[in-house]
C-alpha atoms as a PDB file:
ATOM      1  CA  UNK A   1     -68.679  56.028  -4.170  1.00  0.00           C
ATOM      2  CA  UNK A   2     -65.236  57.805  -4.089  1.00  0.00           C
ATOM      3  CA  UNK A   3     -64.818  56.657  -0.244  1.00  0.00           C
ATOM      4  CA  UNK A   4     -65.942  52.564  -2.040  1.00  0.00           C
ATOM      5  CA  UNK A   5     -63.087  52.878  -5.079  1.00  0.00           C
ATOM      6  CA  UNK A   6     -60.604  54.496  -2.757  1.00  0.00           C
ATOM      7  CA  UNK A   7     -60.822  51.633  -0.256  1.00  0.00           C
ATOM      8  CA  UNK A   8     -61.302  48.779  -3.348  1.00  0.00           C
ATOM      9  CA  UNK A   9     -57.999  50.801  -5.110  1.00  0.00           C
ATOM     10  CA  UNK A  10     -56.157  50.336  -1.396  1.00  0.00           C
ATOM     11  CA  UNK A  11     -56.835  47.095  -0.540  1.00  0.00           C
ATOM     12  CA  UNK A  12     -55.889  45.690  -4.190  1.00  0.00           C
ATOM     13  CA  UNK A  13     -53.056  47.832  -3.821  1.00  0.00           C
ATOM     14  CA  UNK A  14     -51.619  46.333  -0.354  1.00  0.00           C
ATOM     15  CA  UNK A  15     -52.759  42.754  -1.934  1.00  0.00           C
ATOM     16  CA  UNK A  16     -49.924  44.144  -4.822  1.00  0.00           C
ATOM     17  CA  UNK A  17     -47.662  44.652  -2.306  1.00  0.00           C
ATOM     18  CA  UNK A  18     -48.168  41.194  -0.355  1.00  0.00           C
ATOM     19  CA  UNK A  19     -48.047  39.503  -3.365  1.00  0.00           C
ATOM     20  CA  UNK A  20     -44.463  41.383  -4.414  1.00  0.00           C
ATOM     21  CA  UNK A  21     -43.052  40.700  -1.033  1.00  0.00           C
ATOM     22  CA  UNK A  22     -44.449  36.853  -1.148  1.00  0.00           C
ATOM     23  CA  UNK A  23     -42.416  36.217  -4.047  1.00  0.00           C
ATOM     24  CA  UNK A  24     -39.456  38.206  -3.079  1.00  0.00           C
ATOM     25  CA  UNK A  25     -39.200  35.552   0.055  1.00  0.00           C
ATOM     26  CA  UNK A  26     -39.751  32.783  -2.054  1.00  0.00           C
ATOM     27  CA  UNK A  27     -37.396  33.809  -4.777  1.00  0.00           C
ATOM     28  CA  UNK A  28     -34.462  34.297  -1.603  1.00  0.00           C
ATOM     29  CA  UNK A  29     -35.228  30.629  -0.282  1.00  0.00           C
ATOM     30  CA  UNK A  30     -34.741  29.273  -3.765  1.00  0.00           C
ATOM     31  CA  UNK A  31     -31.246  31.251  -3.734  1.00  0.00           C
ATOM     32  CA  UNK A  32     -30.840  30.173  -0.576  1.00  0.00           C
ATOM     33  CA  UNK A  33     -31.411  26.665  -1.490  1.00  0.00           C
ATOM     34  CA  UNK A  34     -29.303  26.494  -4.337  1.00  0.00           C
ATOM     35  CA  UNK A  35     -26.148  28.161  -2.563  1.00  0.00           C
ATOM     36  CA  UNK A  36     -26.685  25.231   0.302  1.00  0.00           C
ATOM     37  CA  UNK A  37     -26.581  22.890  -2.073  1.00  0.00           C
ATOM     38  CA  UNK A  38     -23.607  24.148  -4.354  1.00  0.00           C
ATOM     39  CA  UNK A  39     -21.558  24.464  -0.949  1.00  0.00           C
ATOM     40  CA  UNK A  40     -22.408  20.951   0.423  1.00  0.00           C
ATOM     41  CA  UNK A  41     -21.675  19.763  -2.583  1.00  0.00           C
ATOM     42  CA  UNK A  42     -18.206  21.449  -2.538  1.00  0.00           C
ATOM     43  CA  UNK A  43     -17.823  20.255   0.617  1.00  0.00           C
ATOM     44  CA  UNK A  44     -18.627  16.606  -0.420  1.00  0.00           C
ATOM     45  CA  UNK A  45     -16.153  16.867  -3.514  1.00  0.00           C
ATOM     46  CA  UNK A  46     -13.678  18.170  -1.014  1.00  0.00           C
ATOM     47  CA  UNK A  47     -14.006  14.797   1.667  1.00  0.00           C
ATOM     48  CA  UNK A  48     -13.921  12.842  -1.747  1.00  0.00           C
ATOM     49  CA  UNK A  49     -10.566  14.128  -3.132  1.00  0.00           C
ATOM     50  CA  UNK A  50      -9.236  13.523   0.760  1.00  0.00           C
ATOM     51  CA  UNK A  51     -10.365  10.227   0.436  1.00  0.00           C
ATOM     52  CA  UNK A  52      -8.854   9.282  -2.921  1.00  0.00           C
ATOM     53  CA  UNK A  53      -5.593  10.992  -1.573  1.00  0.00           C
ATOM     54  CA  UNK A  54      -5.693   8.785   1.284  1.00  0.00           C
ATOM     55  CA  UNK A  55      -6.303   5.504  -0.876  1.00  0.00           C
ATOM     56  CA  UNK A  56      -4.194   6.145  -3.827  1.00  0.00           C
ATOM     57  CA  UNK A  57      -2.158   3.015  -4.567  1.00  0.00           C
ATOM     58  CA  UNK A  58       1.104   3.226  -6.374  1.00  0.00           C
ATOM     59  CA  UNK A  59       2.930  -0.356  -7.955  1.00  0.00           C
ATOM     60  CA  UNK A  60       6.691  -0.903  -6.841  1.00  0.00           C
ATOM     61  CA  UNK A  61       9.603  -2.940  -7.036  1.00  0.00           C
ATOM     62  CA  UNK A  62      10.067  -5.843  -4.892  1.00  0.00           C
ATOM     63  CA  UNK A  63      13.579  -7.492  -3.860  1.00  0.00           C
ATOM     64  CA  UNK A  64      15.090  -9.691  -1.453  1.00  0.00           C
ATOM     65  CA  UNK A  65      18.340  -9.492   0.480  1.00  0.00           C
ATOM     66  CA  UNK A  66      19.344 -12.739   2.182  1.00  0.00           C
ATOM     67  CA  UNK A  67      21.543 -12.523   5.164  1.00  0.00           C
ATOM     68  CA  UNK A  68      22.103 -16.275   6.071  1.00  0.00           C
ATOM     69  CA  UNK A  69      25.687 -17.844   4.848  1.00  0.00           C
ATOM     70  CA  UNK A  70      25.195 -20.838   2.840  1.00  0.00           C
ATOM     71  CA  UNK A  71      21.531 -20.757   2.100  1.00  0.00           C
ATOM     72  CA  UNK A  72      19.393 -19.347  -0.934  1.00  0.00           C
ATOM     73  CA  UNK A  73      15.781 -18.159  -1.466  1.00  0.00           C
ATOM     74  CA  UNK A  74      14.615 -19.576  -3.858  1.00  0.00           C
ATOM     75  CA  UNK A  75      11.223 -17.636  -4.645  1.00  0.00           C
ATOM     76  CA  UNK A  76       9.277 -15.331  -2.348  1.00  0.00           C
ATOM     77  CA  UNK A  77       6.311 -13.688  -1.987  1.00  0.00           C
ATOM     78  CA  UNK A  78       5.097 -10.335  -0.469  1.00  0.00           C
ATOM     79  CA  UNK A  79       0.887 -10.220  -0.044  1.00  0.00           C
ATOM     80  CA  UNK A  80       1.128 -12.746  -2.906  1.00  0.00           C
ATOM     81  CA  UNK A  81       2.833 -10.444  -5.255  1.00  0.00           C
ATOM     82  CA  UNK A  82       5.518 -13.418  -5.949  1.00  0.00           C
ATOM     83  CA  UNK A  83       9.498 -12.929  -7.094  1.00  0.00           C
ATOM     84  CA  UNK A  84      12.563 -14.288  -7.600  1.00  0.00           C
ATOM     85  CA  UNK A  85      15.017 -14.755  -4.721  1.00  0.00           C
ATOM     86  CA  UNK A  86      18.065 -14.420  -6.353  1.00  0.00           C
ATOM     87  CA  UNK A  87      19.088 -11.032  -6.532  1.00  0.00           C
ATOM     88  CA  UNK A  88      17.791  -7.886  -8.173  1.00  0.00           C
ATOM     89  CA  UNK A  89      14.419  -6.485  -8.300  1.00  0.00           C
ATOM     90  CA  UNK A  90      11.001  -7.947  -9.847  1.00  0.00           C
ATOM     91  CA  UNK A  91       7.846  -6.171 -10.737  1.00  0.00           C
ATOM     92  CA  UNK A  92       5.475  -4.803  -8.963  1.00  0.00           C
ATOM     93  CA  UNK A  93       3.913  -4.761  -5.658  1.00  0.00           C
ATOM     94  CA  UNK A  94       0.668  -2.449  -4.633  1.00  0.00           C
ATOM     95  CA  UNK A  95       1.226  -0.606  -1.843  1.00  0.00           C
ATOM     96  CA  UNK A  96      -0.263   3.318  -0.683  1.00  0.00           C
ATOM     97  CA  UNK A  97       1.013   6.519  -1.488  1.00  0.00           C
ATOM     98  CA  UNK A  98       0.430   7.427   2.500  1.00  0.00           C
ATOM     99  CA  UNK A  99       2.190   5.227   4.613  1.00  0.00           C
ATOM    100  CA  UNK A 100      -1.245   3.727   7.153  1.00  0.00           C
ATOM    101  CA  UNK A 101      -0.383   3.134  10.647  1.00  0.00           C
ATOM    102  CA  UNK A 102      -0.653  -0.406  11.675  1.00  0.00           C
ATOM    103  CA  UNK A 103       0.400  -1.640   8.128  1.00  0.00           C
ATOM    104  CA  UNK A 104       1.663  -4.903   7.686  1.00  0.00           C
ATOM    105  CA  UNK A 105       2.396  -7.300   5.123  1.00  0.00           C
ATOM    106  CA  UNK A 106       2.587 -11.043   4.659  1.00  0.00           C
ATOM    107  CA  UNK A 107       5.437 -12.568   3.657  1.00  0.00           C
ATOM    108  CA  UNK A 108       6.161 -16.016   2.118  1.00  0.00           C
ATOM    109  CA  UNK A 109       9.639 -17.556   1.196  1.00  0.00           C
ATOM    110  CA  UNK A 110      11.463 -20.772   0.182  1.00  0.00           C
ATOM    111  CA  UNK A 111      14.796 -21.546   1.213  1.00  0.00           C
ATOM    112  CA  UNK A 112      17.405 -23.733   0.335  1.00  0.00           C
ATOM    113  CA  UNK A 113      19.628 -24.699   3.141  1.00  0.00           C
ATOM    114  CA  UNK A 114      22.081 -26.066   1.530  1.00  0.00           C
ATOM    115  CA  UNK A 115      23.368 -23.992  -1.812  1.00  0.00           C
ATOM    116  CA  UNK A 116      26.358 -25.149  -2.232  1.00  0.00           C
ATOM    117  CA  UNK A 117      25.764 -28.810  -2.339  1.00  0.00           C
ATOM    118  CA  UNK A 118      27.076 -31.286  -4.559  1.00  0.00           C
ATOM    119  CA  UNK A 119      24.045 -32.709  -6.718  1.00  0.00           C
ATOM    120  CA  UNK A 120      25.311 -35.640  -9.176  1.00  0.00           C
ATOM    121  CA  UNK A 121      24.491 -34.872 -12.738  1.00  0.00           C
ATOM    122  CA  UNK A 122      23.098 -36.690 -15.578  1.00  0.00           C
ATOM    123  CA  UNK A 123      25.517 -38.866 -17.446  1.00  0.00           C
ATOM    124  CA  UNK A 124      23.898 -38.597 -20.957  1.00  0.00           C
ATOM    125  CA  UNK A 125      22.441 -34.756 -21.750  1.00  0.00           C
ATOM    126  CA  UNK A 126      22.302 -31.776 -19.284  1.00  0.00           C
ATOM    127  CA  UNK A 127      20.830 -30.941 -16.018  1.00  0.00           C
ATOM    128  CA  UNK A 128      20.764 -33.090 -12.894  1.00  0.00           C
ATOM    129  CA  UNK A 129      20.730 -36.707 -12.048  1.00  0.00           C
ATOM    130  CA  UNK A 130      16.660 -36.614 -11.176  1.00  0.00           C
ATOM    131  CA  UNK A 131      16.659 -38.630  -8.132  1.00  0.00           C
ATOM    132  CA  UNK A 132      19.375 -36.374  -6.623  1.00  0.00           C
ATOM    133  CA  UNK A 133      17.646 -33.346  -7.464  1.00  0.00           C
ATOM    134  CA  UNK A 134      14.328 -35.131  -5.998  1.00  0.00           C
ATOM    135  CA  UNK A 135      16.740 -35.495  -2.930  1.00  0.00           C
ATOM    136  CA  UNK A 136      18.314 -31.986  -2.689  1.00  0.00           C
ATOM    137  CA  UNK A 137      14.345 -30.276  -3.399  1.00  0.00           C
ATOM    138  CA  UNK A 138      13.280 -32.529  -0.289  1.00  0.00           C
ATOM    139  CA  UNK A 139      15.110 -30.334   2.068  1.00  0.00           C
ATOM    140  CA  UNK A 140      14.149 -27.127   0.773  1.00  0.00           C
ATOM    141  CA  UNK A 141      11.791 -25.242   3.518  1.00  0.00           C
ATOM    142  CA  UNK A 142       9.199 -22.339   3.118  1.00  0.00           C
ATOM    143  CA  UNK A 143       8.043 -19.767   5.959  1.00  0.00           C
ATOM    144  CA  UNK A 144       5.445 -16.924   6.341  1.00  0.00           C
ATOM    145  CA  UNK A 145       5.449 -14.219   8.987  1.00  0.00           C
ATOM    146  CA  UNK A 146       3.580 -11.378   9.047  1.00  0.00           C
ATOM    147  CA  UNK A 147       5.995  -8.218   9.527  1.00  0.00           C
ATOM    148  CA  UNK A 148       5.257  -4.393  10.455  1.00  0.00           C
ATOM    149  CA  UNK A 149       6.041  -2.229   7.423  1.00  0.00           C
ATOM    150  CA  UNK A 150       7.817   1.010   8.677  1.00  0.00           C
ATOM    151  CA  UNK A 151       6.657   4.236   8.043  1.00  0.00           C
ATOM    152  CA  UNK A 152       8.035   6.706   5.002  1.00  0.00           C
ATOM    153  CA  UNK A 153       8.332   9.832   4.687  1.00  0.00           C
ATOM    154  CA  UNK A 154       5.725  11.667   2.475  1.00  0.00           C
ATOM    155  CA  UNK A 155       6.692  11.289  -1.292  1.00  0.00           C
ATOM    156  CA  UNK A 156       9.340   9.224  -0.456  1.00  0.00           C
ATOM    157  CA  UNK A 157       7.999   5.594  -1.256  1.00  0.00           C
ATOM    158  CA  UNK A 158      10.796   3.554  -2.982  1.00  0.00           C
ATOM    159  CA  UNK A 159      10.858  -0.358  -3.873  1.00  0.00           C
ATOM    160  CA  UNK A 160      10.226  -2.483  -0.717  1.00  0.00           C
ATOM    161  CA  UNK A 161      12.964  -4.600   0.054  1.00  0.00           C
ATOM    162  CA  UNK A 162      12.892  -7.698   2.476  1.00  0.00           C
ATOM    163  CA  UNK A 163      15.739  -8.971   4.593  1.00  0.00           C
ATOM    164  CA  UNK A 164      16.149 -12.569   5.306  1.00  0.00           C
ATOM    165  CA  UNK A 165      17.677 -12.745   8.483  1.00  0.00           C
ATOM    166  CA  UNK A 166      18.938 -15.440  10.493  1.00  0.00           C
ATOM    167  CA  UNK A 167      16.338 -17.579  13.178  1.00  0.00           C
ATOM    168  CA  UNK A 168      13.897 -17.096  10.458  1.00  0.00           C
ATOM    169  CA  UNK A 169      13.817 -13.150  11.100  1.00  0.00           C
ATOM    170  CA  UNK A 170      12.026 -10.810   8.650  1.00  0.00           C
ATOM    171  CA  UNK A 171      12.638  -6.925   7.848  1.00  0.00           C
ATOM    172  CA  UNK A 172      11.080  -4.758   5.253  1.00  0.00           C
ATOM    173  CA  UNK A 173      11.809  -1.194   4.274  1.00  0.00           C
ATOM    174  CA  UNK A 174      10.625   1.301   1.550  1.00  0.00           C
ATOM    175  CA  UNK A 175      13.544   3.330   2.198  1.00  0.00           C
ATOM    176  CA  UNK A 176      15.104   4.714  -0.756  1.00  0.00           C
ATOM    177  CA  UNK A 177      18.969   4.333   0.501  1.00  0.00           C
ATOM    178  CA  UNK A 178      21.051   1.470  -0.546  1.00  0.00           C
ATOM    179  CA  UNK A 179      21.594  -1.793   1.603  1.00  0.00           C
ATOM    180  CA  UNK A 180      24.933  -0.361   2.864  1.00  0.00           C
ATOM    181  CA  UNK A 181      24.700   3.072   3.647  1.00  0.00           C
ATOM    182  CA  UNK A 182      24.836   4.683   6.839  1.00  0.00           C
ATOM    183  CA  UNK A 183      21.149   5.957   6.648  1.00  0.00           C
ATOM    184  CA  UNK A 184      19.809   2.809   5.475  1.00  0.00           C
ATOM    185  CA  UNK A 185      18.030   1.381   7.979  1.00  0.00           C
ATOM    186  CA  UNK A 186      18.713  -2.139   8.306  1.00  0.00           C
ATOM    187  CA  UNK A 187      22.036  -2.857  10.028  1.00  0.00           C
ATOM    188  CA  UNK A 188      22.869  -6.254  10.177  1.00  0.00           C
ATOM    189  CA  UNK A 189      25.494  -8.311   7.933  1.00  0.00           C
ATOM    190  CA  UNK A 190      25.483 -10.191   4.988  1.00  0.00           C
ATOM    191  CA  UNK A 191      26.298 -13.449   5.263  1.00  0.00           C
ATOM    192  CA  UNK A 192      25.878 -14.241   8.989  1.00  0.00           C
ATOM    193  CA  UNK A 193      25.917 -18.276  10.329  1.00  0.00           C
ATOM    194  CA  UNK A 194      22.763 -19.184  11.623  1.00  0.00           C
ATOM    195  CA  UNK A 195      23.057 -19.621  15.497  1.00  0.00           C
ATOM    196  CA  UNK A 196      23.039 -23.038  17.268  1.00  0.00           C
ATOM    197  CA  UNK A 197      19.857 -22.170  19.330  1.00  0.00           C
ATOM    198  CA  UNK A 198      17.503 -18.789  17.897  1.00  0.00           C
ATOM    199  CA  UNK A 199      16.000 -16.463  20.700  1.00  0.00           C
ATOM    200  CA  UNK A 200      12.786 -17.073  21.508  1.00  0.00           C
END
């Protein structure tokens, strides 16, 4: 009898014990589980914030610059953002925080060759003589090219200027100098005569 209860009181007793150590395990996977989970997710929110870094958009200033004696733009647009030619800045472009390798942007623009012409005005009231100003508009001419938008320094995205050049030549920069200025990174002059023949 003492031999049966010592072996019953033994055998319950290691049962105890397996039991215990069953739910020890089990209670260190769920731990386990949960600290997996709580660093992928970490790691997740972590790839998320670099992605929204990367893709942050910022609105800027737009302007043109004409280089071409004689001529005038008389609108233009940049990725259809559309502005004023005539000097100054206009409101707003998209563009990235992080300058993108390969980035370009499209760029649309309507010139008038002649500026400076002589358009006869109305005799009675103000404005010009319509069918001279139906005349003059006839000549005006609009381009698009597709240009290669430099890189910028970190932090140092300003408004995005486009030159006009001669031969039909666009250049954009974000730089933050002033058209001008030694650093500033288009070079060529104001007011420059369109050649008789453009490079190919």
């Amino acid at each position: 009898m003492y031999e049966v209860t010592r072996f019953m009181t033994d055998s319950f007793g290691g049962a105890s014990f397996l039991f215990s150590l069953r739910g020890s395990v089990v209670r260190f996977i769920g731990k386990a589980r949960t600290v997996v989970k709580c660093l992928c997710g970490l790691l997740g929110l972590t790839l998320l914030g670099c992605t929204f870094a990367e893709n942050k958009m910022v609105a800027g200033n737009i302007a043109a610059i004409n280089h071409v004696e004689g001529t005038a733009i008389n609108w233009f647009s940049v990725n259809g953002y559309r502005a004023h030619g005539g000097g100054g800045s206009s409101c707003c472009i998209i563009l990235p925080v992080k300058w993108r390798p390969g980035m370009k942007v499209d760029v649309e623009w309507e010139v008038d060759p002649d500026r400076f012409a002589k358009i006869k005005r109305k005799t009675i009231g103000f404005g010009f003589d319509e069918e001279a100003w139906a005349s003059h508009k006839a000549k005006f001419q609009q381009y698009r090219v597709t240009v290669d938008v430099p890189e910028w320094p970190e932090r140092k995205l300003c408004s995005l200027n486009v030159h006009f050049l001669t031969c039909k030549r666009v250049e954009v920069t974000t730089s933050c100098s002033i058209y001008g200025q030694p650093d500033y990174p288009v070079k060529e002059p104001r007011h420059a005569k369109e050649p008789a023949v453009c490079p190919k």
